[in-house]
PDB file of N, CA and C in Angstrom:
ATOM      1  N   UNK A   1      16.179  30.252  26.782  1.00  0.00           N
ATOM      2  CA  UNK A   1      15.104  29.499  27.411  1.00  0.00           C
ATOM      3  C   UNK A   1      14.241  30.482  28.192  1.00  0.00           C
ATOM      4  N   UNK A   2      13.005  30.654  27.678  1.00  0.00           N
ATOM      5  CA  UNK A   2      12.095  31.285  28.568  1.00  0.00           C
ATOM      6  C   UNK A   2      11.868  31.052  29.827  1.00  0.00           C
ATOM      7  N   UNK A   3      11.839  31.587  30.683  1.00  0.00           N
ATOM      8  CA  UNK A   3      11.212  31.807  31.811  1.00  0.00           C
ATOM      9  C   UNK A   3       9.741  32.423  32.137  1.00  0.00           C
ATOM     10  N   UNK A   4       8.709  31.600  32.656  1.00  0.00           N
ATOM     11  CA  UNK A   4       7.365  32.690  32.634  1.00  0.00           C
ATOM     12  C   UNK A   4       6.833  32.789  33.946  1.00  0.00           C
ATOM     13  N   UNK A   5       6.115  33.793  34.180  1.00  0.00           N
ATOM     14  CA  UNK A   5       5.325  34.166  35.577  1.00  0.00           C
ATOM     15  C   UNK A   5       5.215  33.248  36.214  1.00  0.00           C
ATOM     16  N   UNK A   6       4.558  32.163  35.424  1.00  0.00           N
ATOM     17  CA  UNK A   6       4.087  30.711  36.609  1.00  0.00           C
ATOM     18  C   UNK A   6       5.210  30.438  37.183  1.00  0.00           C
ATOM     19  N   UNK A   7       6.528  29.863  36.207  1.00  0.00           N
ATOM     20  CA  UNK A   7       7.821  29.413  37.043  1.00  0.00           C
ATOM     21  C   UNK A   7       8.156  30.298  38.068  1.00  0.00           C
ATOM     22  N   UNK A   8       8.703  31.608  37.924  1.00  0.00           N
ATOM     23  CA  UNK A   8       9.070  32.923  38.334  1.00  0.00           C
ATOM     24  C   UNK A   8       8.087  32.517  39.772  1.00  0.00           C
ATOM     25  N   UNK A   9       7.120  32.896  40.034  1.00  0.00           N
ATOM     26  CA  UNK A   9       6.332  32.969  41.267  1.00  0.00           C
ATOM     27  C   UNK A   9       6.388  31.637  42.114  1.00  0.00           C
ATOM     28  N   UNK A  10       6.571  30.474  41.362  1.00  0.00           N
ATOM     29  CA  UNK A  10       6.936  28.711  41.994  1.00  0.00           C
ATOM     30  C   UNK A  10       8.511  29.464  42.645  1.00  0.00           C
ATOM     31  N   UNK A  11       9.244  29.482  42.064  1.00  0.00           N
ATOM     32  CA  UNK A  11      10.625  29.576  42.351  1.00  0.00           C
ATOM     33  C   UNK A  11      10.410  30.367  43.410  1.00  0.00           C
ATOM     34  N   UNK A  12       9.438  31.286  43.775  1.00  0.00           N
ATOM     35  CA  UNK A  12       9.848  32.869  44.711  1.00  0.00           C
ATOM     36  C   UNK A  12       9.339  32.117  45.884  1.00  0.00           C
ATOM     37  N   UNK A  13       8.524  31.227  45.335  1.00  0.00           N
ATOM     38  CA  UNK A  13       7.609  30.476  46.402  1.00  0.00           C
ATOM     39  C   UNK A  13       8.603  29.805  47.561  1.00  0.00           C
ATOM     40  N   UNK A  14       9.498  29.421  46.698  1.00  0.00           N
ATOM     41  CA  UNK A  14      10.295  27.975  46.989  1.00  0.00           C
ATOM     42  C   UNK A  14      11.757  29.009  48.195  1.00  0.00           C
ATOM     43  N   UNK A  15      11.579  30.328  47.479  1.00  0.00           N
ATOM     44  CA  UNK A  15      12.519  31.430  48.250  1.00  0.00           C
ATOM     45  C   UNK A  15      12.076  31.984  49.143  1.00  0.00           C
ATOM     46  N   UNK A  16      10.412  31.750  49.689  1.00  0.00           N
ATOM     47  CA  UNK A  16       9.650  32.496  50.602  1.00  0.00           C
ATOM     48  C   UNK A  16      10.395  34.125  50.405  1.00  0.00           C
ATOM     49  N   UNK A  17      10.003  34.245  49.095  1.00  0.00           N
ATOM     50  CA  UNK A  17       9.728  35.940  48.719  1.00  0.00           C
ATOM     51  C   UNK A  17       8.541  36.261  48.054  1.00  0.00           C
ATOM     52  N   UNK A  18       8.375  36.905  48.276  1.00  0.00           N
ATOM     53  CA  UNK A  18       6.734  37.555  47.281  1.00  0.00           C
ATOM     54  C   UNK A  18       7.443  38.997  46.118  1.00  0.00           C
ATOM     55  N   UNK A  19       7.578  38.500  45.235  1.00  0.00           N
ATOM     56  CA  UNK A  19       7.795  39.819  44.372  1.00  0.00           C
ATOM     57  C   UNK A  19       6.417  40.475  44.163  1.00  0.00           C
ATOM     58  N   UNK A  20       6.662  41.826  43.994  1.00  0.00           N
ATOM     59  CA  UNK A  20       5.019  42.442  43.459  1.00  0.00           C
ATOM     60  C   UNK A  20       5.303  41.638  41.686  1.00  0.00           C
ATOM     61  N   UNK A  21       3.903  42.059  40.586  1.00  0.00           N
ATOM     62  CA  UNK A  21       3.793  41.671  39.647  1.00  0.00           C
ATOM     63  C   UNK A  21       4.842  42.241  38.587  1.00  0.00           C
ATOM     64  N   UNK A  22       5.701  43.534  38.952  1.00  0.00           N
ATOM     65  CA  UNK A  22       6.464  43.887  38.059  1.00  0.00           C
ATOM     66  C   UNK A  22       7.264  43.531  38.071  1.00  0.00           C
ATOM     67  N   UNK A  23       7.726  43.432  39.662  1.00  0.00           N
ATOM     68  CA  UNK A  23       9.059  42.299  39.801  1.00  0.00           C
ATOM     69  C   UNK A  23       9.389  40.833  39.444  1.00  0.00           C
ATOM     70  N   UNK A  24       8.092  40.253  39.513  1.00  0.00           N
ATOM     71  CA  UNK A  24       7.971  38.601  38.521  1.00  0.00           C
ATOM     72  C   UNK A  24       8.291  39.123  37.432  1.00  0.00           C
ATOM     73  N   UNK A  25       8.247  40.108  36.655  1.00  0.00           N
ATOM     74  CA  UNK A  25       8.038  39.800  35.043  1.00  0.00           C
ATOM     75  C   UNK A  25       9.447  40.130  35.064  1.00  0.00           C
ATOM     76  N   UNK A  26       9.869  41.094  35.702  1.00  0.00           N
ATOM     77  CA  UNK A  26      11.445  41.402  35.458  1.00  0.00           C
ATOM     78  C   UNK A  26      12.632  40.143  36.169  1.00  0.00           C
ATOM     79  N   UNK A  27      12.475  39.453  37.366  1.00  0.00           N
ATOM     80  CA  UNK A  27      12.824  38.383  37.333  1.00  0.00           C
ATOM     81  C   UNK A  27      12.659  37.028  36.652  1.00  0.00           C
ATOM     82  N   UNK A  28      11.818  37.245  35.830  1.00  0.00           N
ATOM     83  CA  UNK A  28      11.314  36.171  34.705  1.00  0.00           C
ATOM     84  C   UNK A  28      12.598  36.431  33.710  1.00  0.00           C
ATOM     85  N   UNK A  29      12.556  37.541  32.752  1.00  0.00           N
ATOM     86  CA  UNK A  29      13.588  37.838  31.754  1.00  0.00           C
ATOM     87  C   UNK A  29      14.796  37.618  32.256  1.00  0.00           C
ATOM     88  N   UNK A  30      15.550  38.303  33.688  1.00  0.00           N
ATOM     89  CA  UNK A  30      16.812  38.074  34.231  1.00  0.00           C
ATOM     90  C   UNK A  30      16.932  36.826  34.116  1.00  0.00           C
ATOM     91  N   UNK A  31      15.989  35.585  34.729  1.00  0.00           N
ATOM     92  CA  UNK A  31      16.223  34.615  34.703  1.00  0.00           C
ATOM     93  C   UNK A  31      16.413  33.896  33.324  1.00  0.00           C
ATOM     94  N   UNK A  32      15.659  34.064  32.236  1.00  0.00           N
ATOM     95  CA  UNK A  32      15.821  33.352  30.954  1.00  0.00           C
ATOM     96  C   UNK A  32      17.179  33.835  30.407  1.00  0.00           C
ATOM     97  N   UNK A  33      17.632  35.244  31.179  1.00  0.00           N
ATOM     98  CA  UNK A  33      19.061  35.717  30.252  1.00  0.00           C
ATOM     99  C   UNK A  33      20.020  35.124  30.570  1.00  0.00           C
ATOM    100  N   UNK A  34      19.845  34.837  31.709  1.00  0.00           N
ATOM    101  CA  UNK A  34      20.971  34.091  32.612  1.00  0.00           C
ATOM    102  C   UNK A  34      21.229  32.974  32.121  1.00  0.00           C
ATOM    103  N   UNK A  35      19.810  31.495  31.780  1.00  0.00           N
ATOM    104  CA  UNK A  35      19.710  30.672  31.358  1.00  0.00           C
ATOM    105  C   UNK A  35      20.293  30.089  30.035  1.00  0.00           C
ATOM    106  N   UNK A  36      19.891  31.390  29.000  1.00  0.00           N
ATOM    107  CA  UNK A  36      20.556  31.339  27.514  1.00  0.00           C
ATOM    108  C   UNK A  36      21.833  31.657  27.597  1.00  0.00           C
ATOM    109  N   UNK A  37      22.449  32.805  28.502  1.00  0.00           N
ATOM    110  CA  UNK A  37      23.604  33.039  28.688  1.00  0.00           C
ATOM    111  C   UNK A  37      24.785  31.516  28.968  1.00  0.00           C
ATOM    112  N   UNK A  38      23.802  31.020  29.767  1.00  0.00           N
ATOM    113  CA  UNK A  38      24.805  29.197  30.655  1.00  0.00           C
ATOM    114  C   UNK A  38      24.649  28.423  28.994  1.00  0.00           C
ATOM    115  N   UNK A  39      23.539  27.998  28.622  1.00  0.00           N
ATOM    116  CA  UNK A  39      23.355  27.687  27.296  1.00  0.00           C
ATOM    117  C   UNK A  39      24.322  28.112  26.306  1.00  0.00           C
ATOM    118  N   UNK A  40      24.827  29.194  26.188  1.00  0.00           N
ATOM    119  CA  UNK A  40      25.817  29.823  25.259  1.00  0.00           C
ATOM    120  C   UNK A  40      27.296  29.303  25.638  1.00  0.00           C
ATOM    121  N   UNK A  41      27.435  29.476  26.482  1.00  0.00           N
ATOM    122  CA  UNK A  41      28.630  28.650  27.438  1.00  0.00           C
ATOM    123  C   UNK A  41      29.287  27.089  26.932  1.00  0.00           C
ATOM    124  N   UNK A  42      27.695  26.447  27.056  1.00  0.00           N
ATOM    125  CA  UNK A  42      27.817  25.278  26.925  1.00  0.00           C
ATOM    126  C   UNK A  42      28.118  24.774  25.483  1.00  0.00           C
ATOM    127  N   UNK A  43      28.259  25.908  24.654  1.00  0.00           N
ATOM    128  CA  UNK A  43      28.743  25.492  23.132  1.00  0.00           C
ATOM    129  C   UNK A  43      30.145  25.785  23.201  1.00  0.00           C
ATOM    130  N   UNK A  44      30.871  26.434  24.012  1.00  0.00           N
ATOM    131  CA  UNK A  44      32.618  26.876  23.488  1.00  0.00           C
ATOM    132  C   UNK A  44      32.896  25.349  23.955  1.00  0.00           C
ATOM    133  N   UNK A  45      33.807  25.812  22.570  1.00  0.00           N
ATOM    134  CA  UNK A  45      34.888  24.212  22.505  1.00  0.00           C
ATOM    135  C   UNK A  45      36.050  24.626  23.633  1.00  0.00           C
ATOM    136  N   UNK A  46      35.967  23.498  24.615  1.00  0.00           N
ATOM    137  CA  UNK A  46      37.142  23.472  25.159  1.00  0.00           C
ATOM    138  C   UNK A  46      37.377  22.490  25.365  1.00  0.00           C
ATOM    139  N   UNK A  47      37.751  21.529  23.766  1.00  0.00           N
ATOM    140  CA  UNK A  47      38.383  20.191  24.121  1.00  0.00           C
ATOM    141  C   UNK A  47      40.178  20.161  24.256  1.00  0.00           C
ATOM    142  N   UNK A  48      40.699  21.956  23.855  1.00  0.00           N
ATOM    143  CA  UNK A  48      42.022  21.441  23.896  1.00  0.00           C
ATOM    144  C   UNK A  48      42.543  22.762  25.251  1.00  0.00           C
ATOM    145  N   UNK A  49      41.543  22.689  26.361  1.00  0.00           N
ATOM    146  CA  UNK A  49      41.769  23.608  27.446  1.00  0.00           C
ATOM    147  C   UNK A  49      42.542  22.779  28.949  1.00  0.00           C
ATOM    148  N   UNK A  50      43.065  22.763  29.685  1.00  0.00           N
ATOM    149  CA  UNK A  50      43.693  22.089  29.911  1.00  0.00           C
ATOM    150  C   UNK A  50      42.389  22.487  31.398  1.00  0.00           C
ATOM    151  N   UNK A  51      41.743  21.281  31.923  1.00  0.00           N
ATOM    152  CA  UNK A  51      40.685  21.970  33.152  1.00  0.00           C
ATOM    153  C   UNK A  51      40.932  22.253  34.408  1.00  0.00           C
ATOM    154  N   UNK A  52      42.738  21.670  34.655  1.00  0.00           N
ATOM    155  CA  UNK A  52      43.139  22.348  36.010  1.00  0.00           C
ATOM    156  C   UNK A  52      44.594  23.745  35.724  1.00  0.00           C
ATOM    157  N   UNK A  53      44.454  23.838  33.886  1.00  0.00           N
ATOM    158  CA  UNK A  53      45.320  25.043  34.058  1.00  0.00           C
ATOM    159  C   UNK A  53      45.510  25.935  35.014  1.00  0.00           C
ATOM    160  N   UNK A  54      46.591  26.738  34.966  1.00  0.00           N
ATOM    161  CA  UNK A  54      46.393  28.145  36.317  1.00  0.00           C
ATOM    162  C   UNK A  54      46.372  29.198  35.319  1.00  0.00           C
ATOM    163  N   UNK A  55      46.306  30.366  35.582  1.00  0.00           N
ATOM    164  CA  UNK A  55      46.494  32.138  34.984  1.00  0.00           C
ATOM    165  C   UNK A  55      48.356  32.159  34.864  1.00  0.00           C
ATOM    166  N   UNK A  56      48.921  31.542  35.428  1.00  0.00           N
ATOM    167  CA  UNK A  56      50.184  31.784  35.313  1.00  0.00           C
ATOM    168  C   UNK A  56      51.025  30.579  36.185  1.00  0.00           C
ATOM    169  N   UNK A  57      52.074  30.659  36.093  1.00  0.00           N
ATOM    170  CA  UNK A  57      53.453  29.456  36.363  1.00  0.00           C
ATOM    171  C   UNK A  57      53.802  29.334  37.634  1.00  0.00           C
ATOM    172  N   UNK A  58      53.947  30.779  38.154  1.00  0.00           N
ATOM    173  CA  UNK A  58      54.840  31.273  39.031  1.00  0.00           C
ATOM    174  C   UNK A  58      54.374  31.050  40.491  1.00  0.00           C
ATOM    175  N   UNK A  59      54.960  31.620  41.072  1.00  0.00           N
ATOM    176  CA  UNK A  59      54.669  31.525  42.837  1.00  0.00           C
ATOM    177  C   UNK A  59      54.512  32.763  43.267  1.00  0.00           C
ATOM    178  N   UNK A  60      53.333  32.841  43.894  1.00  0.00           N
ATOM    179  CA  UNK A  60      53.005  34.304  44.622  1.00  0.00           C
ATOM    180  C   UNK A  60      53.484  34.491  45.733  1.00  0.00           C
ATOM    181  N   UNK A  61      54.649  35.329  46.000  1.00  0.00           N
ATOM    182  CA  UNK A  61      55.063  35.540  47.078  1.00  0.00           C
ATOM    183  C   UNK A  61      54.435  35.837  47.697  1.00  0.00           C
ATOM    184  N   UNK A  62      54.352  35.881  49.372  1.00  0.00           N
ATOM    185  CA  UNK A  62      53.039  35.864  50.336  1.00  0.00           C
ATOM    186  C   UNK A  62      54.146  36.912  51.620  1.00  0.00           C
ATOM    187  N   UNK A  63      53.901  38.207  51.907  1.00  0.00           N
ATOM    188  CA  UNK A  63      54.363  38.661  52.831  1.00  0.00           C
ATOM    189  C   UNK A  63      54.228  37.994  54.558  1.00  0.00           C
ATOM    190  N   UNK A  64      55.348  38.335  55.337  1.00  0.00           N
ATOM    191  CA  UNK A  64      54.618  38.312  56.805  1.00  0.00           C
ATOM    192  C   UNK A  64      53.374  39.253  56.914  1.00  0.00           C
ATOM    193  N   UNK A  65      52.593  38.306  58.039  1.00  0.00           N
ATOM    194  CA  UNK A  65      51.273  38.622  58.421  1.00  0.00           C
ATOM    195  C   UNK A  65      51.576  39.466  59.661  1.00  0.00           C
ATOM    196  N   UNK A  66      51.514  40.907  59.714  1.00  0.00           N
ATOM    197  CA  UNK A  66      52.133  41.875  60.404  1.00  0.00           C
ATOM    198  C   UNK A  66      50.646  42.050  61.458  1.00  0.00           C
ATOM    199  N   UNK A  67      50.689  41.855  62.584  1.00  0.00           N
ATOM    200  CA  UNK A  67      49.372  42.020  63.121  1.00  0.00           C
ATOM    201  C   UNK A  67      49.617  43.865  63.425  1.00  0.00           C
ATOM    202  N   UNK A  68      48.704  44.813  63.563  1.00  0.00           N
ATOM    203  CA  UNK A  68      48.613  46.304  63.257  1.00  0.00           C
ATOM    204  C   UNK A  68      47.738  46.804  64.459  1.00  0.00           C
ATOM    205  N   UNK A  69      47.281  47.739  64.317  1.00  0.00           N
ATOM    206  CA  UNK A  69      45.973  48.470  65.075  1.00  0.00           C
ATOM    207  C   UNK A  69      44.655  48.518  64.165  1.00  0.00           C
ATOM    208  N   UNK A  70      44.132  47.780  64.870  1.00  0.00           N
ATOM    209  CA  UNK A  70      42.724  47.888  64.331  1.00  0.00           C
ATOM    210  C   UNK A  70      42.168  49.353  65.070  1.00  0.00           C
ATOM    211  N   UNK A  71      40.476  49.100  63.957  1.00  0.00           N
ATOM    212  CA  UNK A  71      39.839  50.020  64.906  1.00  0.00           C
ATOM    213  C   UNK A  71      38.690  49.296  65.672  1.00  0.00           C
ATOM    214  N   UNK A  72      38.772  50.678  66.701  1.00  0.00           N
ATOM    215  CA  UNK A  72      37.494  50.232  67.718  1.00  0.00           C
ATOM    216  C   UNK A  72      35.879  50.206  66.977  1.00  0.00           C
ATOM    217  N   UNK A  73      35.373  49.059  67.881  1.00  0.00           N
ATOM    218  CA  UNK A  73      34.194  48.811  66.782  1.00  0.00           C
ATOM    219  C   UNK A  73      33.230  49.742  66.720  1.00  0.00           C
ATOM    220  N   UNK A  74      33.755  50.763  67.523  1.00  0.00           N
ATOM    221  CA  UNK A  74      32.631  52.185  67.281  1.00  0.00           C
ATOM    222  C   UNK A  74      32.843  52.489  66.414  1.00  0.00           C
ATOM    223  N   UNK A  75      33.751  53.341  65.821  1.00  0.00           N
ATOM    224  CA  UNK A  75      34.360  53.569  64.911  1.00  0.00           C
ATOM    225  C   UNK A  75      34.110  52.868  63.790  1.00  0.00           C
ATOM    226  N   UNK A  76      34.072  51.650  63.482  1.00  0.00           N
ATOM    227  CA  UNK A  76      33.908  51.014  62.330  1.00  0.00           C
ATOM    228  C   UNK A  76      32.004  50.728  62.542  1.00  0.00           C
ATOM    229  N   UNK A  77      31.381  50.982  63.632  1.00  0.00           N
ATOM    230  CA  UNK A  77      29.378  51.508  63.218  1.00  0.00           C
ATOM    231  C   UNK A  77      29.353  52.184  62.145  1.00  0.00           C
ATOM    232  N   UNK A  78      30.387  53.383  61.840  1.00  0.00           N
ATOM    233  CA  UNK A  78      29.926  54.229  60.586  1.00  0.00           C
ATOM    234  C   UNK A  78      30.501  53.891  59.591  1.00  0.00           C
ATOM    235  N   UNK A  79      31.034  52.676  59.078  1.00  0.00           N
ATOM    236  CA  UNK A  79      31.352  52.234  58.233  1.00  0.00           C
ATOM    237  C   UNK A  79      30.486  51.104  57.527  1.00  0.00           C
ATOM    238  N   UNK A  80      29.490  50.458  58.603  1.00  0.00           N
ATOM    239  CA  UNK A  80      28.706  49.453  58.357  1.00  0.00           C
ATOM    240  C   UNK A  80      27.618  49.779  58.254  1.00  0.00           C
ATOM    241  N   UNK A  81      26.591  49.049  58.211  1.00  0.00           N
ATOM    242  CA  UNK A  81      25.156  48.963  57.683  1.00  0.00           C
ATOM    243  C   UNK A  81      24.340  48.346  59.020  1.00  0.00           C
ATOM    244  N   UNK A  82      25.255  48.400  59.806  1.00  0.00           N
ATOM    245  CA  UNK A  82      24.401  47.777  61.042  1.00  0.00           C
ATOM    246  C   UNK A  82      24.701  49.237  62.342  1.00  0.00           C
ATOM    247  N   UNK A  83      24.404  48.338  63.505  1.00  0.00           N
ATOM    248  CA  UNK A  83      25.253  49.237  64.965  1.00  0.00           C
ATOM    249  C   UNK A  83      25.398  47.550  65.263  1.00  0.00           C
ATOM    250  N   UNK A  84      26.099  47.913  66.349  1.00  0.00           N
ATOM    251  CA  UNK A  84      27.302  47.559  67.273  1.00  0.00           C
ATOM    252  C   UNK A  84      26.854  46.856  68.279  1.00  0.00           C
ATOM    253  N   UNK A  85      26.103  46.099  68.526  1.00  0.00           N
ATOM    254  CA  UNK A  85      26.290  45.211  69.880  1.00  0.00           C
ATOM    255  C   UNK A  85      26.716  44.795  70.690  1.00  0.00           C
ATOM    256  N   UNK A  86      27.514  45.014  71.682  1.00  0.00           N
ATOM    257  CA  UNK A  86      28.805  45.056  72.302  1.00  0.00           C
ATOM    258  C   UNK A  86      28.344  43.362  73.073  1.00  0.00           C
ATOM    259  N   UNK A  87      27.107  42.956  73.806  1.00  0.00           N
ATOM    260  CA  UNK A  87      26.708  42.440  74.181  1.00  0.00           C
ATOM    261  C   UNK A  87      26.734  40.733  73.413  1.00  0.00           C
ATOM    262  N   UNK A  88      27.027  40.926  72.153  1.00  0.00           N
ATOM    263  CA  UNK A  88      26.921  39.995  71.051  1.00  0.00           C
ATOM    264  C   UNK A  88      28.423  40.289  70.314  1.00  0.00           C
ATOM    265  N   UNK A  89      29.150  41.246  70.580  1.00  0.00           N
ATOM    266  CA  UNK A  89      30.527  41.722  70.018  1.00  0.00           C
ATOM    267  C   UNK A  89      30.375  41.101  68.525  1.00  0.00           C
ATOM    268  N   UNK A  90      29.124  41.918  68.377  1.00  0.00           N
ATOM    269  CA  UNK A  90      29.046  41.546  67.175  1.00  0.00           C
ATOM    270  C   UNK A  90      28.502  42.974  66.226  1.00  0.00           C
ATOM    271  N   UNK A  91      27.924  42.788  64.672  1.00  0.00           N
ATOM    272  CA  UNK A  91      27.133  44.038  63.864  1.00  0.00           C
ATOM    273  C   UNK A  91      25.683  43.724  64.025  1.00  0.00           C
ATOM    274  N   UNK A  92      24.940  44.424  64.470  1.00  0.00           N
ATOM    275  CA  UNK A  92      23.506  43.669  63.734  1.00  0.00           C
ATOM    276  C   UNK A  92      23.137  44.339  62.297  1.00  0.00           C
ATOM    277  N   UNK A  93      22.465  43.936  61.475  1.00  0.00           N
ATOM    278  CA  UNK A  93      21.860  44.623  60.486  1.00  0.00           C
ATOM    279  C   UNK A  93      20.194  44.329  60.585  1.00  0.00           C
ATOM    280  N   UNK A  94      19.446  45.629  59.673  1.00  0.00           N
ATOM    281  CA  UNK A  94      18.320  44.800  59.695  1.00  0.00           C
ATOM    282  C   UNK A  94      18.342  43.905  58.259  1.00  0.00           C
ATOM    283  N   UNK A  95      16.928  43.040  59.152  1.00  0.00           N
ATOM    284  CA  UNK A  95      16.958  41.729  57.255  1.00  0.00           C
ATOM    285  C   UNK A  95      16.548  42.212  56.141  1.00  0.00           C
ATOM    286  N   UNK A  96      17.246  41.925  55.164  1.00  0.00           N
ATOM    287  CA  UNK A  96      16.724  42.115  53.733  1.00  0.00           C
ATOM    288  C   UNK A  96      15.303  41.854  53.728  1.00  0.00           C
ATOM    289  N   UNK A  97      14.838  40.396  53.590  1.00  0.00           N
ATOM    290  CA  UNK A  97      13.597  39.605  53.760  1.00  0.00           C
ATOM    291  C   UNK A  97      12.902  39.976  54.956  1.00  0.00           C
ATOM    292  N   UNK A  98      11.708  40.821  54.657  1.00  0.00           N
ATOM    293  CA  UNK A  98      11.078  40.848  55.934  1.00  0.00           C
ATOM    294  C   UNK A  98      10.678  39.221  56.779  1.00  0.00           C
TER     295      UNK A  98
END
């Protein structure tokens, strides 16, 4: 199923994003691949699939929950994509979306 510019730019609309024009055309195709991809889906026979099967029988053993040493949240600033707010004991990042 195609996807075209007009939809592509409604939809970005609807996401308050602005793609530039190369990025509509390339989110246009992602989107129709995706679309035909769900479409393709929707043809496997699975009338003899059982829909709450599991991957397996058994029981996952679950260890004790050993509480440890963390680290200090300085320490974990250079691990993240933000700094450290101590004030908010929290990460900030900046936004994706301006």
């Amino acid at each position: 199923m195609a996807i075209d510019a007009q939809e592509t730019l409604a939809l970005a609309d609807m996401l308050r994003i602005k793609p530039s024009p190369g990025d509509a055309e390339r989110l246009s195709n992602d989107m129709s691949s995706v679309l035909d991809y769900a479409k393709l889906l929707g043809e496997v026979d699975v009338r003899d699939v059982d829909p709450m099967g599991v991957g397996f029988a058994g029981y996952a053993e679950l260890r004790e929950d050993v509480p440890g040493p963390s680290l200090a949240p300085e320490d974990l600033e250079m691990l993240s994509a933000g700094k450290y707010d101590p004030q908010l004991r929290a990460f900030v990042t900046k936004p994706i979306f301006g």
